[in-house]
N, C-alpha and C. Protein backbone atom coordinates (compact mmCIF):
# COMPACT_ATOMS: atom_id res chain seq x y z
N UNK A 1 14.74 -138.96 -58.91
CA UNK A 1 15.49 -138.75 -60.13
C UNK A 1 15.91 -137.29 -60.27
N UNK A 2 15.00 -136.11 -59.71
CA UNK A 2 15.39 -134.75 -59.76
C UNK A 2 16.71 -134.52 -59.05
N UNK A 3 17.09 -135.34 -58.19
CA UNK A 3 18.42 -135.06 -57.21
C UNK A 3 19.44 -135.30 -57.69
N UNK A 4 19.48 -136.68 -59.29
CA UNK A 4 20.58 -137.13 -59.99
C UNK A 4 21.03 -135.34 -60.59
N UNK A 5 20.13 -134.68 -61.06
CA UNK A 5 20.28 -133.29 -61.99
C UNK A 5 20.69 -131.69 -61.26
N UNK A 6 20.74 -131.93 -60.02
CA UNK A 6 21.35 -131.03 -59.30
C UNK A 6 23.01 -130.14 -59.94
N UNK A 7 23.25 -128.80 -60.08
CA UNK A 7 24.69 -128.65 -60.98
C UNK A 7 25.32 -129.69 -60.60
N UNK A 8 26.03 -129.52 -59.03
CA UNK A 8 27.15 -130.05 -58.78
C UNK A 8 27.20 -131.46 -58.84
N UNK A 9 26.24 -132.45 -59.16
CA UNK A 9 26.27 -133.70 -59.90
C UNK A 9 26.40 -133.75 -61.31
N UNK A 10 25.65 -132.74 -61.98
CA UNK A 10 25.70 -132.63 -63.42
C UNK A 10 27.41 -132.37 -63.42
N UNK A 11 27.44 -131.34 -63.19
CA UNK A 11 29.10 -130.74 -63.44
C UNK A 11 30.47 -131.86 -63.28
N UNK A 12 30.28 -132.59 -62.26
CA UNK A 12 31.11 -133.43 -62.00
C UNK A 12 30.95 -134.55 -62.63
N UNK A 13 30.20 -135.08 -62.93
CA UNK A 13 30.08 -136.29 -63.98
C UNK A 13 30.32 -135.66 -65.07
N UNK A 14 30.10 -134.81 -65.51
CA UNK A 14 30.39 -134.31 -67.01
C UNK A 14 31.88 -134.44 -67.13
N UNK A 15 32.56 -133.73 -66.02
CA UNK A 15 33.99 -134.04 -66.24
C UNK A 15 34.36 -135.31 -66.44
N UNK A 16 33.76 -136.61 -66.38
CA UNK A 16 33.85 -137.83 -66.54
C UNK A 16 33.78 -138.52 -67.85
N UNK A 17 32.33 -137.97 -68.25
CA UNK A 17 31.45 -138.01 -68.96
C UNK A 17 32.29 -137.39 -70.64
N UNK A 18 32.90 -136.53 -70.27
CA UNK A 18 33.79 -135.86 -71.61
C UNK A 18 34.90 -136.60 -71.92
N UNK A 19 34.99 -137.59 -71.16
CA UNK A 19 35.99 -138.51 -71.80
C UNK A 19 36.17 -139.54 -72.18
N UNK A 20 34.51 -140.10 -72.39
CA UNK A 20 34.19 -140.81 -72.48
C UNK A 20 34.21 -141.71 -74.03
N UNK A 21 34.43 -142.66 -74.78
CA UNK A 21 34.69 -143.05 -76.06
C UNK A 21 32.95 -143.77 -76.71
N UNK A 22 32.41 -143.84 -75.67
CA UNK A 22 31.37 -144.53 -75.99
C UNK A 22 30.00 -144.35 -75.32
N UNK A 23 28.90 -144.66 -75.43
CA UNK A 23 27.49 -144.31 -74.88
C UNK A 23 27.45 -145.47 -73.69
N UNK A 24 27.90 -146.54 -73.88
CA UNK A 24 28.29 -147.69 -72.74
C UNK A 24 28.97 -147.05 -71.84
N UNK A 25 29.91 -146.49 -71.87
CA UNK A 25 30.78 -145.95 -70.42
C UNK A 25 30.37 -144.66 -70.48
N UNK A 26 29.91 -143.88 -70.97
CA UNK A 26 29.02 -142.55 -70.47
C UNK A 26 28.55 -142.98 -69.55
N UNK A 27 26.99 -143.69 -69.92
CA UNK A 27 25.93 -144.23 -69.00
C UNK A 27 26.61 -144.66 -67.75
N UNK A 28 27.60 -145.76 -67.78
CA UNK A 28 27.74 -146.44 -66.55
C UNK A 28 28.96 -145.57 -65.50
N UNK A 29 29.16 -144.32 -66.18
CA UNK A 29 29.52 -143.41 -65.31
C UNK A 29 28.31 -142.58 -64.58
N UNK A 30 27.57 -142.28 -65.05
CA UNK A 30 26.14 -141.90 -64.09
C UNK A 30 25.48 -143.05 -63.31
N UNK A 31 26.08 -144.64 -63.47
CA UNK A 31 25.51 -145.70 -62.87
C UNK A 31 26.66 -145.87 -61.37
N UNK A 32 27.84 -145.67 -61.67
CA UNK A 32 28.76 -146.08 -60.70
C UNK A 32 28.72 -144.49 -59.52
N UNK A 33 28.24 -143.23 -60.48
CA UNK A 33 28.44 -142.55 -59.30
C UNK A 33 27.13 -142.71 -58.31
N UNK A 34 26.28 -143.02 -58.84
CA UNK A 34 24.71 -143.02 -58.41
C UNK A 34 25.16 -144.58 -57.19
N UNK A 35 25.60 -145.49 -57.43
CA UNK A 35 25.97 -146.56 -56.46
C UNK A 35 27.01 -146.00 -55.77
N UNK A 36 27.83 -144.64 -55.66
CA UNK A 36 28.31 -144.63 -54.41
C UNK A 36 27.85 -143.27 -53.72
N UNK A 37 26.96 -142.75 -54.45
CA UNK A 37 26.09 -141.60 -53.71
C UNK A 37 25.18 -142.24 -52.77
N UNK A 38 24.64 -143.87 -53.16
CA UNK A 38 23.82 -144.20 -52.40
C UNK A 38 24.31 -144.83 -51.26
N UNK A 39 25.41 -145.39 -51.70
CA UNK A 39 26.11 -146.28 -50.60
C UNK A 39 26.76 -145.48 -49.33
N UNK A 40 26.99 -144.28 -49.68
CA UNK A 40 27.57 -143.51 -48.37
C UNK A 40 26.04 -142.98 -48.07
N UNK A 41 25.12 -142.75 -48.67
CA UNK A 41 23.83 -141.86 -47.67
C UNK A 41 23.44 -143.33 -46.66
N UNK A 42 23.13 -144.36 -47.35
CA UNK A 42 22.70 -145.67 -46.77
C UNK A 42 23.99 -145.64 -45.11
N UNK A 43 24.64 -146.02 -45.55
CA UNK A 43 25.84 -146.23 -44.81
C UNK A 43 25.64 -144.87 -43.52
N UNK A 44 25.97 -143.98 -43.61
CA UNK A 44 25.82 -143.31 -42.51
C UNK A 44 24.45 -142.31 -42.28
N UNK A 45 23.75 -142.46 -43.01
CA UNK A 45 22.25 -142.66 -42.72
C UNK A 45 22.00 -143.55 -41.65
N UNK A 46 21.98 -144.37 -41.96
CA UNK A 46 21.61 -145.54 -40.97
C UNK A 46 22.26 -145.13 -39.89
N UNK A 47 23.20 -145.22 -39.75
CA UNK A 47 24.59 -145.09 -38.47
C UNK A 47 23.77 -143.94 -37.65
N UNK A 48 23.59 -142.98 -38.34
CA UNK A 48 22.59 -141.78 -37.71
C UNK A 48 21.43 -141.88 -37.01
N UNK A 49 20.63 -142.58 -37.95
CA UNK A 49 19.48 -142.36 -37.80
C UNK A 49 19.36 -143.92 -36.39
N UNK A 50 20.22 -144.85 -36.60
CA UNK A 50 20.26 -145.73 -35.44
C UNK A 50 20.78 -145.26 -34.19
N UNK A 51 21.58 -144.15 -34.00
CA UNK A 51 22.01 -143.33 -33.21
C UNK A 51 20.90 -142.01 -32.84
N UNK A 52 19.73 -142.38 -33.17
CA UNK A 52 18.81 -141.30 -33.02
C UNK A 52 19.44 -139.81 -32.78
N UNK A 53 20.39 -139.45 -33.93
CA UNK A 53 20.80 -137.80 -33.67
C UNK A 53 20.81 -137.07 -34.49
N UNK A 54 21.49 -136.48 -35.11
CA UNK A 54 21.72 -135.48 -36.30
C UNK A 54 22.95 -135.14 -36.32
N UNK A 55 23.44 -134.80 -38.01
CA UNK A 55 24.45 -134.54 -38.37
C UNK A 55 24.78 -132.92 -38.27
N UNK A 56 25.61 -132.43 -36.88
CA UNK A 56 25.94 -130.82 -36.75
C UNK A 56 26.09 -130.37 -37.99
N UNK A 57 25.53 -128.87 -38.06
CA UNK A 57 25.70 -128.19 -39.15
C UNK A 57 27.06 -127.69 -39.83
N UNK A 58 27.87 -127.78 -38.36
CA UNK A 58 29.53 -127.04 -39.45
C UNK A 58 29.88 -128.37 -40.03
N UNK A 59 29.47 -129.68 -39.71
CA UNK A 59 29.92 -130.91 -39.98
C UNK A 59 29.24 -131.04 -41.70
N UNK A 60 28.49 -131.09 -41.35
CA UNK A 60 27.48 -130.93 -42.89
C UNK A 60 28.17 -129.67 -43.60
N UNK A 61 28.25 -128.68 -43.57
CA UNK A 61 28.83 -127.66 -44.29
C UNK A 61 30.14 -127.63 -44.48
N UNK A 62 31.30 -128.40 -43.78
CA UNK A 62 31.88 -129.01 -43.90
C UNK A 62 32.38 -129.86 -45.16
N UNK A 63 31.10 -130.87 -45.09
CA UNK A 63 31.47 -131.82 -46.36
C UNK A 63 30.77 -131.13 -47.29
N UNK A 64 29.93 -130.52 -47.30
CA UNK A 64 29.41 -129.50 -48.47
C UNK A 64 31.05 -129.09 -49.34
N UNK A 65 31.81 -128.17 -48.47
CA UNK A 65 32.54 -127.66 -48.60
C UNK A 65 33.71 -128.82 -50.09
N UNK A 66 33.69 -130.10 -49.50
CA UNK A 66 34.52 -130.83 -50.04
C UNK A 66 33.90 -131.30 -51.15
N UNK A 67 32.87 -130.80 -51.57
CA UNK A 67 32.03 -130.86 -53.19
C UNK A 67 32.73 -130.13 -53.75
N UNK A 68 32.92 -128.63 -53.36
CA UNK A 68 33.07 -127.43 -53.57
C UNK A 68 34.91 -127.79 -54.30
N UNK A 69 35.89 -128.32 -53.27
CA UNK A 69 37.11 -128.31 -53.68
C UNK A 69 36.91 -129.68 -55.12
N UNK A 70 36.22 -130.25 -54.43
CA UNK A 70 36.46 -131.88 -55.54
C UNK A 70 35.98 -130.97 -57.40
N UNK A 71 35.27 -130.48 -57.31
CA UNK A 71 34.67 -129.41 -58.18
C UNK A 71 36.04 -129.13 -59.14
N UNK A 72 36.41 -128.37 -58.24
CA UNK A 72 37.88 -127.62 -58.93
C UNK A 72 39.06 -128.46 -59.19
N UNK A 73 38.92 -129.58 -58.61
CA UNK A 73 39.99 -130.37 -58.97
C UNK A 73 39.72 -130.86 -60.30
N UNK A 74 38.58 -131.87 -60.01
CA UNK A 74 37.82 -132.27 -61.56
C UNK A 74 38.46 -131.38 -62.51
N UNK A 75 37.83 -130.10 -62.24
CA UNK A 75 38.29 -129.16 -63.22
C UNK A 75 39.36 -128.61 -63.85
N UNK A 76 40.24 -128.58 -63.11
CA UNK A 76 41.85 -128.78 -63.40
C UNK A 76 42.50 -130.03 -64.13
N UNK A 77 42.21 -131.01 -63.62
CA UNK A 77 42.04 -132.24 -64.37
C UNK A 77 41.78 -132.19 -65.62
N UNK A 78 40.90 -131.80 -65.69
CA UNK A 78 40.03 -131.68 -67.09
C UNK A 78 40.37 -130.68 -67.97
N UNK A 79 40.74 -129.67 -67.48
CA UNK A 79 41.59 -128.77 -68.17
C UNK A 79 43.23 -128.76 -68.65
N UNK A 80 43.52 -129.49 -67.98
CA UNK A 80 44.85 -130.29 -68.24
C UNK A 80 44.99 -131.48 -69.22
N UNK A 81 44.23 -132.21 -69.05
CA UNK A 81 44.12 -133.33 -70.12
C UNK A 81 43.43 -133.02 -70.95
N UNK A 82 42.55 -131.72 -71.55
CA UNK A 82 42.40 -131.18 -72.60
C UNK A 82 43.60 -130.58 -73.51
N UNK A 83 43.96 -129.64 -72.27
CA UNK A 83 45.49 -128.87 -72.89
C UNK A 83 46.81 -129.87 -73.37
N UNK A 84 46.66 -131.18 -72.75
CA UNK A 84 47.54 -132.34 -73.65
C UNK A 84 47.12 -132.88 -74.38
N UNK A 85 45.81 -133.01 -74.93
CA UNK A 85 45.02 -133.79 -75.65
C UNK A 85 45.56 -135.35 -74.79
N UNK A 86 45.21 -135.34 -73.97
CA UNK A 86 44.99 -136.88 -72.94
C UNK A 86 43.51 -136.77 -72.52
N UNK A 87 42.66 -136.38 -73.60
CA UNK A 87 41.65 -136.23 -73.00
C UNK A 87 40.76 -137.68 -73.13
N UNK A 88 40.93 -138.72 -73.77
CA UNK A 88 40.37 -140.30 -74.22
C UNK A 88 41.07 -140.56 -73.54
N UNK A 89 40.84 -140.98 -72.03
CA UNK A 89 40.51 -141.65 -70.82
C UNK A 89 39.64 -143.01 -71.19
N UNK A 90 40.29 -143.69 -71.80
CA UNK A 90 39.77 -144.73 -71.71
C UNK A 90 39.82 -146.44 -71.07
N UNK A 91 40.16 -145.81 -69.43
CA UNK A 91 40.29 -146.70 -68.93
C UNK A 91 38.92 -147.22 -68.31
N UNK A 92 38.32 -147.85 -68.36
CA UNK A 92 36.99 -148.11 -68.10
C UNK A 92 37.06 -148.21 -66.33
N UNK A 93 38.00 -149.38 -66.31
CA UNK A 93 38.12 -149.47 -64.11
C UNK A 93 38.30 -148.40 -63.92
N UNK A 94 39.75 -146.99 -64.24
CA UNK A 94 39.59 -145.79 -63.63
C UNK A 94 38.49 -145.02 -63.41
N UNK A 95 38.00 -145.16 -64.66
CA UNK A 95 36.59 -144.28 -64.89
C UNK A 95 35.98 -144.36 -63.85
N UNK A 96 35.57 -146.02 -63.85
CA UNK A 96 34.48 -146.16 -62.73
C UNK A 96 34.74 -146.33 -61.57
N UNK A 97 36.11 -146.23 -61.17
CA UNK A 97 36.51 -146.02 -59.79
C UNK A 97 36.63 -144.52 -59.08
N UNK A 98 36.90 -143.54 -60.61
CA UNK A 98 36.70 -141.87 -59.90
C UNK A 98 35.07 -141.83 -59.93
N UNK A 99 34.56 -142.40 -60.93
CA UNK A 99 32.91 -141.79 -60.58
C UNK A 99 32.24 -142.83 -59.49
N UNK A 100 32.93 -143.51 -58.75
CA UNK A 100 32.41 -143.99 -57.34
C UNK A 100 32.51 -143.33 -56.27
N UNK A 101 34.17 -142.67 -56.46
CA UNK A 101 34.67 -142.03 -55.59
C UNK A 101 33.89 -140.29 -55.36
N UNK A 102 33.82 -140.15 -56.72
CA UNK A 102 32.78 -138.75 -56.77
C UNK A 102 31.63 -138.61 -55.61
N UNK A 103 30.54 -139.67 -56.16
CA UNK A 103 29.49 -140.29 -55.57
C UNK A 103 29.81 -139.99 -54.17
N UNK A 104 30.73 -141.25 -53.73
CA UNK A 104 30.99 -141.35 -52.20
C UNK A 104 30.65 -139.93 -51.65
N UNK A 105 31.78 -139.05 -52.03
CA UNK A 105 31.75 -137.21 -51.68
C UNK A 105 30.41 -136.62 -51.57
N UNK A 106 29.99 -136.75 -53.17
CA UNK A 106 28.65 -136.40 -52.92
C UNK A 106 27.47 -136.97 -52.14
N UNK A 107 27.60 -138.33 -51.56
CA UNK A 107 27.01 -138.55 -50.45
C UNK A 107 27.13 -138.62 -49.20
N UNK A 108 28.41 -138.50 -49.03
CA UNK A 108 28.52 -137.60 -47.44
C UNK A 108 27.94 -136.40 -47.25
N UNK A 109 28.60 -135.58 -48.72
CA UNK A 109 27.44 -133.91 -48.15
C UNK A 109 26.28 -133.82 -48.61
N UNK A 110 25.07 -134.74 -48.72
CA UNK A 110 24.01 -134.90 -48.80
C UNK A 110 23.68 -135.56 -47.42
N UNK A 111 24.33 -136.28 -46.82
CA UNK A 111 23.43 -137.18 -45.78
C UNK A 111 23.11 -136.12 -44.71
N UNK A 112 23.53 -135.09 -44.17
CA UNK A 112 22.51 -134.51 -43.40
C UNK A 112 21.46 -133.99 -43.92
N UNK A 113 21.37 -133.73 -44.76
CA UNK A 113 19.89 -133.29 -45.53
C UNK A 113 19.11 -134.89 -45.65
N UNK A 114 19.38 -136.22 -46.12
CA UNK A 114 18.90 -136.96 -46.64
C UNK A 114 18.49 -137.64 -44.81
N UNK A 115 19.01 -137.56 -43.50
CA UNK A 115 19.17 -137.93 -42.58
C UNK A 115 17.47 -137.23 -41.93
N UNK A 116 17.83 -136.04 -42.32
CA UNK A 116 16.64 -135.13 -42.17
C UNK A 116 15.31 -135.29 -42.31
N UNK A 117 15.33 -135.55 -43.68
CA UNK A 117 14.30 -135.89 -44.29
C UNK A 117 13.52 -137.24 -43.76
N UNK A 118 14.56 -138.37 -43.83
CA UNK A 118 14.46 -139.51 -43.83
C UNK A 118 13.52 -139.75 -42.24
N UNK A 119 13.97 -138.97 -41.49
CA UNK A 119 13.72 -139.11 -39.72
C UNK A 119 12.25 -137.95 -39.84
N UNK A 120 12.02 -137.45 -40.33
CA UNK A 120 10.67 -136.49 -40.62
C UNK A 120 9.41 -137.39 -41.32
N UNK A 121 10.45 -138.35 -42.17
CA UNK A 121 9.06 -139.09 -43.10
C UNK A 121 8.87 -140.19 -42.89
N UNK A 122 9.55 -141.22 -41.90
CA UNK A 122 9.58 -142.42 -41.52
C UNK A 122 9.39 -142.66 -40.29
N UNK A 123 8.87 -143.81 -39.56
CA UNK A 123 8.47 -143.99 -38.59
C UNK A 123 9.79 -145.48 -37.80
N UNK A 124 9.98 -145.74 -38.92
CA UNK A 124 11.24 -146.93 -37.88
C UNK A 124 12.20 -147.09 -38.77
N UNK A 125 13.09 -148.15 -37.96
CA UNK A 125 14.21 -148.08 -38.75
C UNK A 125 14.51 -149.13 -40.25
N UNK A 126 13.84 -149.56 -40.39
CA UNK A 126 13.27 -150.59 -41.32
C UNK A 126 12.71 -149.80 -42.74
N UNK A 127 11.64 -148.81 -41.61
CA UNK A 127 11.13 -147.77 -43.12
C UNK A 127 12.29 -146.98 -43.67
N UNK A 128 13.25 -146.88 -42.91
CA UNK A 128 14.33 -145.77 -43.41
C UNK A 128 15.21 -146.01 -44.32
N UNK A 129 15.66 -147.65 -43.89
CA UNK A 129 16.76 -147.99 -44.90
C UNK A 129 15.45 -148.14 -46.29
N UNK A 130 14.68 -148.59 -46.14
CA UNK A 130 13.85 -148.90 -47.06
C UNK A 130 13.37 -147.76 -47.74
N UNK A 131 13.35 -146.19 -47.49
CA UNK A 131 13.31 -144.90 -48.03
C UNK A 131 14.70 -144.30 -48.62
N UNK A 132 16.09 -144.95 -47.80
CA UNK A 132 17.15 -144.58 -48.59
C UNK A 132 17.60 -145.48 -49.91
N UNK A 133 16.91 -146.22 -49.90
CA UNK A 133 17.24 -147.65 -50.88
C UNK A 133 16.30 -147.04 -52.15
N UNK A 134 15.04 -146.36 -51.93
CA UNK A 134 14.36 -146.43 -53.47
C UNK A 134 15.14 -144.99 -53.68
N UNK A 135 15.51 -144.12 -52.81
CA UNK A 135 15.87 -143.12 -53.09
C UNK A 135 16.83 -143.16 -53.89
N UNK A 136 17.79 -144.01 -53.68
CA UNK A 136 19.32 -144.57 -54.01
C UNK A 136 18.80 -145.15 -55.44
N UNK A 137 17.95 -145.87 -55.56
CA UNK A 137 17.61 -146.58 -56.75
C UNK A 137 16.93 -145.00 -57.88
N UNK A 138 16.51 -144.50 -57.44
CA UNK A 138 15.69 -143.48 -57.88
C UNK A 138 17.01 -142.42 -58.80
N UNK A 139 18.06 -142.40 -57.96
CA UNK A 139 19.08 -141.87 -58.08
C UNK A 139 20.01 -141.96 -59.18
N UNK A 140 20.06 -143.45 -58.82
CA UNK A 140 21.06 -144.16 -59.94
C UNK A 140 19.96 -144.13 -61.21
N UNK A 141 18.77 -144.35 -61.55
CA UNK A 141 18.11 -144.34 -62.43
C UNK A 141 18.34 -143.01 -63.14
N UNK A 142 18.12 -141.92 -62.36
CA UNK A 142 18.63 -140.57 -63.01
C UNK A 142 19.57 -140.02 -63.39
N UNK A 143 20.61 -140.50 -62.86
CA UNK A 143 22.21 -140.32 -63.09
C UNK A 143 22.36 -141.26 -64.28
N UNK A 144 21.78 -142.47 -64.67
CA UNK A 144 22.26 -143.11 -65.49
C UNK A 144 21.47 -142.23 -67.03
N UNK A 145 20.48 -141.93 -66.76
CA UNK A 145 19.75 -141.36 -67.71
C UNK A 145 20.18 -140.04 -67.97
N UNK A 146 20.78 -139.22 -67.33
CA UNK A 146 20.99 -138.14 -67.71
C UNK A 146 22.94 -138.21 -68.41
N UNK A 147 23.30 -139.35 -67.58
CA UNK A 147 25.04 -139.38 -68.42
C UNK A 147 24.87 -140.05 -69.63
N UNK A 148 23.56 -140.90 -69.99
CA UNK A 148 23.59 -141.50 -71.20
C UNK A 148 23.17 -140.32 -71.86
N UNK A 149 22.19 -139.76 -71.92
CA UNK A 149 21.71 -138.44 -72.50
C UNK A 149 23.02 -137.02 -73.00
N UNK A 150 23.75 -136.59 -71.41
CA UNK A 150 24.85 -135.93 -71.65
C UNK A 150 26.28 -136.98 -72.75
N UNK A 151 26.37 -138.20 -72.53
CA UNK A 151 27.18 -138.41 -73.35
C UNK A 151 27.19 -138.56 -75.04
N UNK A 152 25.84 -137.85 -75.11
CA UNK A 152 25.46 -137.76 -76.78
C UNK A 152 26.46 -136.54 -77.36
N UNK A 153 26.70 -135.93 -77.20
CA UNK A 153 27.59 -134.44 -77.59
C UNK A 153 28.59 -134.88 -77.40
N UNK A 154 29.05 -135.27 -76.35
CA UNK A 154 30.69 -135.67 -76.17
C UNK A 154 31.11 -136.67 -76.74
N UNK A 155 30.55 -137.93 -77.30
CA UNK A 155 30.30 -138.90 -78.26
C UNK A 155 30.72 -138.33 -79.45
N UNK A 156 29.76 -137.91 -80.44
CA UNK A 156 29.39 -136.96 -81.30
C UNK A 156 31.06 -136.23 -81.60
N UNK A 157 31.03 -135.27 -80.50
CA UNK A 157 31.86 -134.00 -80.88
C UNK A 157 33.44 -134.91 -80.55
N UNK A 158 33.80 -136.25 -79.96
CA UNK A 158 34.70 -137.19 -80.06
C UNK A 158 35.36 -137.56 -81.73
N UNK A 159 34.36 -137.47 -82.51
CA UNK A 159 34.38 -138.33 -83.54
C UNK A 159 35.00 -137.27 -84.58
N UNK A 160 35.36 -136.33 -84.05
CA UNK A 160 36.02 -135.11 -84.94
C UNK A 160 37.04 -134.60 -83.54
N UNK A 161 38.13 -135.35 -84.14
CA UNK A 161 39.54 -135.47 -82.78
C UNK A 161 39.81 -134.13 -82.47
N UNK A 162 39.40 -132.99 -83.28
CA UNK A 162 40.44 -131.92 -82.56
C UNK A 162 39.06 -131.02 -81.69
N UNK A 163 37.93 -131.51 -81.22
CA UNK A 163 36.93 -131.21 -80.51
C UNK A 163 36.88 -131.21 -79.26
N UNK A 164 37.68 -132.89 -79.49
CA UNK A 164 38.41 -133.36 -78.17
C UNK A 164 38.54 -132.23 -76.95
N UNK A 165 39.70 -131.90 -76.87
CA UNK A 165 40.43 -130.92 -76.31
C UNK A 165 39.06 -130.03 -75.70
N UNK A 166 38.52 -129.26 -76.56
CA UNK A 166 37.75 -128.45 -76.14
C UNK A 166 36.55 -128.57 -75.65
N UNK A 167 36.23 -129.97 -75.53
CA UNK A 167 35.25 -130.94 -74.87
C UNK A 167 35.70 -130.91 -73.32
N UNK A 168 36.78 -131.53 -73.01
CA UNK A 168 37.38 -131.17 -71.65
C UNK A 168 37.85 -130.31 -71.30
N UNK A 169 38.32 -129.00 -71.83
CA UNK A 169 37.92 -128.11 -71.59
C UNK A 169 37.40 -127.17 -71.10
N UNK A 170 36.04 -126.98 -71.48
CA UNK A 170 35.16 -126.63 -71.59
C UNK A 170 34.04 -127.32 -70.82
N UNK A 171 34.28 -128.64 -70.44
CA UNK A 171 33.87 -129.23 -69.10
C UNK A 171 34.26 -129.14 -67.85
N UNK A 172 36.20 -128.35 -67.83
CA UNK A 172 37.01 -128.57 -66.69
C UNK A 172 36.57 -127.02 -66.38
N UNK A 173 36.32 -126.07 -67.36
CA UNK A 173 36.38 -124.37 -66.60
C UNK A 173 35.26 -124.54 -65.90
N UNK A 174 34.03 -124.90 -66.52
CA UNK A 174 32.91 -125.03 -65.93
C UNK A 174 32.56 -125.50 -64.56
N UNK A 175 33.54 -126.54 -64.70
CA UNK A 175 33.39 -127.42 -63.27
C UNK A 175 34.67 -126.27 -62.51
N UNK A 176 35.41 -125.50 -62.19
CA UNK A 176 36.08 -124.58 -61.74
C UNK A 176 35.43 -123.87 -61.52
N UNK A 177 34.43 -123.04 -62.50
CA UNK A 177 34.09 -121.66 -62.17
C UNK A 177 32.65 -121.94 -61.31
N UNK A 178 32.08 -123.59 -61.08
CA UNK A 178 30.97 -123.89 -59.95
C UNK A 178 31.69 -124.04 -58.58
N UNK A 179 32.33 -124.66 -58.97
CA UNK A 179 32.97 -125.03 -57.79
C UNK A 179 33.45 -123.74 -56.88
N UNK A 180 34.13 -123.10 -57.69
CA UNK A 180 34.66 -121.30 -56.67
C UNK A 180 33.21 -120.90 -56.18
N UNK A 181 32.10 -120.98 -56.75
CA UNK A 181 31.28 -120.02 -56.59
C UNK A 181 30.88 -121.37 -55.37
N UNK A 182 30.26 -122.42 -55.44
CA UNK A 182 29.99 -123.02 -54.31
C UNK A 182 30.60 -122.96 -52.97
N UNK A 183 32.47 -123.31 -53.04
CA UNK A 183 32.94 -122.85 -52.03
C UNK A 183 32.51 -121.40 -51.49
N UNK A 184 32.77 -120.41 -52.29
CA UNK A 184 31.92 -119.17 -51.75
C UNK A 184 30.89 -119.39 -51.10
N UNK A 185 29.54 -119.77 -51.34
CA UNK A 185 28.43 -120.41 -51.21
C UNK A 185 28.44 -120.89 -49.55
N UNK A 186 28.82 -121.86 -49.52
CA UNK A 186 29.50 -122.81 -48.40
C UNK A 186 30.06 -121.91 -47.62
N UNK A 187 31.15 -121.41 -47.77
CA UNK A 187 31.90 -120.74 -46.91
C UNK A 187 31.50 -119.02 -46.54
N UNK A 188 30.82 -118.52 -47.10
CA UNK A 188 30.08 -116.74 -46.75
C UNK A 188 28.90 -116.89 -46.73
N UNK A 189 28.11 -117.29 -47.60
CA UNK A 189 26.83 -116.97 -47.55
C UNK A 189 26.29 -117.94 -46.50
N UNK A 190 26.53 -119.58 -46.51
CA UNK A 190 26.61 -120.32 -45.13
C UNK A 190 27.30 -120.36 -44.31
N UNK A 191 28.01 -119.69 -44.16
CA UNK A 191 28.76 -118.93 -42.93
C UNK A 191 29.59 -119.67 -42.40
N UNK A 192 29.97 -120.88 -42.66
CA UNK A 192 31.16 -121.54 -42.76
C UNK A 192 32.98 -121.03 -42.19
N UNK A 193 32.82 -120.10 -43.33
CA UNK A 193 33.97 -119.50 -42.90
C UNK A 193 34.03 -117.98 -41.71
N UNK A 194 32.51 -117.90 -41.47
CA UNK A 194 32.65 -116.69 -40.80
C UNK A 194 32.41 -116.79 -39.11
């Protein structure tokens, strides 16, 4: 559940999460990204770990990297449909088709870490899917709990329309000004770009 609360999960569901009309589609935006965070670690987890190898590091830093841009997009997004007041997104399928799609991202640049782990603490291939599955469950449990939790304010501060705006906002700079600093992150300090 500590892995659902990581920024760059918090940050990016929030951008979701702020546009949300109700505590029902808050939540099941921390439920749909948590089912495709798990479904891509499962998915090429396995592929990996049945391939007895590892995921290269520029490859992994790599998709790190594409947290980093998805970050800033969110954020632009979100800062845009604040600045029109289009910020009540209330399409429920979109919703839960960008916070799958989120997920997906964020579980590509987790699976070499989760690949890692998984091949350090397990002994076959049976135990593995069976370690990415509670993990995945573990996941979605936390993601759902923490977007029902985060969608209390954005709920709330919804119900007084001209808040709106500065709800997404104020969700989209945020998710911008992580995202630059991660790409940084990714790209200098992990040496990515050097």
């Amino acid at each position: 559940m500590k892995h659902a609360t990581e920024p760059d999960h918090v940050i990016a569901v929030s951008t979701i999460a702020s546009r949300t009309k109700t505590l029902k589609k808050s939540s099941l935006t921390g439920v749909y990204w948590g089912i495709g965070h798990t479904a891509t670690l499962l998915l090429i987890g396995m592929i990996v770990i049945g391939l007895k190898t590892a995921i290269p590091e520029k490859v992994s830093l790599t998709l790190e990297l594409f947290v980093g841009i998805m970050l800033v997009i969110l954020g632009i997004l979100s800062l845009r449909d604040g600045r029109h007041k289009l910020a009540r997104n209330d399409e429920t399928e979109y919703t839960n088709i960008k916070s799958l799609i989120i997920g997906f991202i964020h579980g590509l640049a987790g699976s070499a870490a989760m690949v890692l782990l998984t091949m350090t603490t397990v002994e076959s291939y049976f135990q593995a899917f069976l370690y990415i599955c509670i993990f995945g469950v573990g996941t979605i449990i936390g993601m759902f709990c923490f977007t029902t939790i985060l969608g209390l304010p954005f709920i709330l501060g919804s119900k007084v329309k001209k808040y709106v705006p500065f709800i997404c906002s104020l969700a989209g700079a945020i998710s911008i000004l992580y995202g630059i600093f991660y790409i940084y992150e990714i790209g200098f300090k992990d040496g990515l770009f050097i």
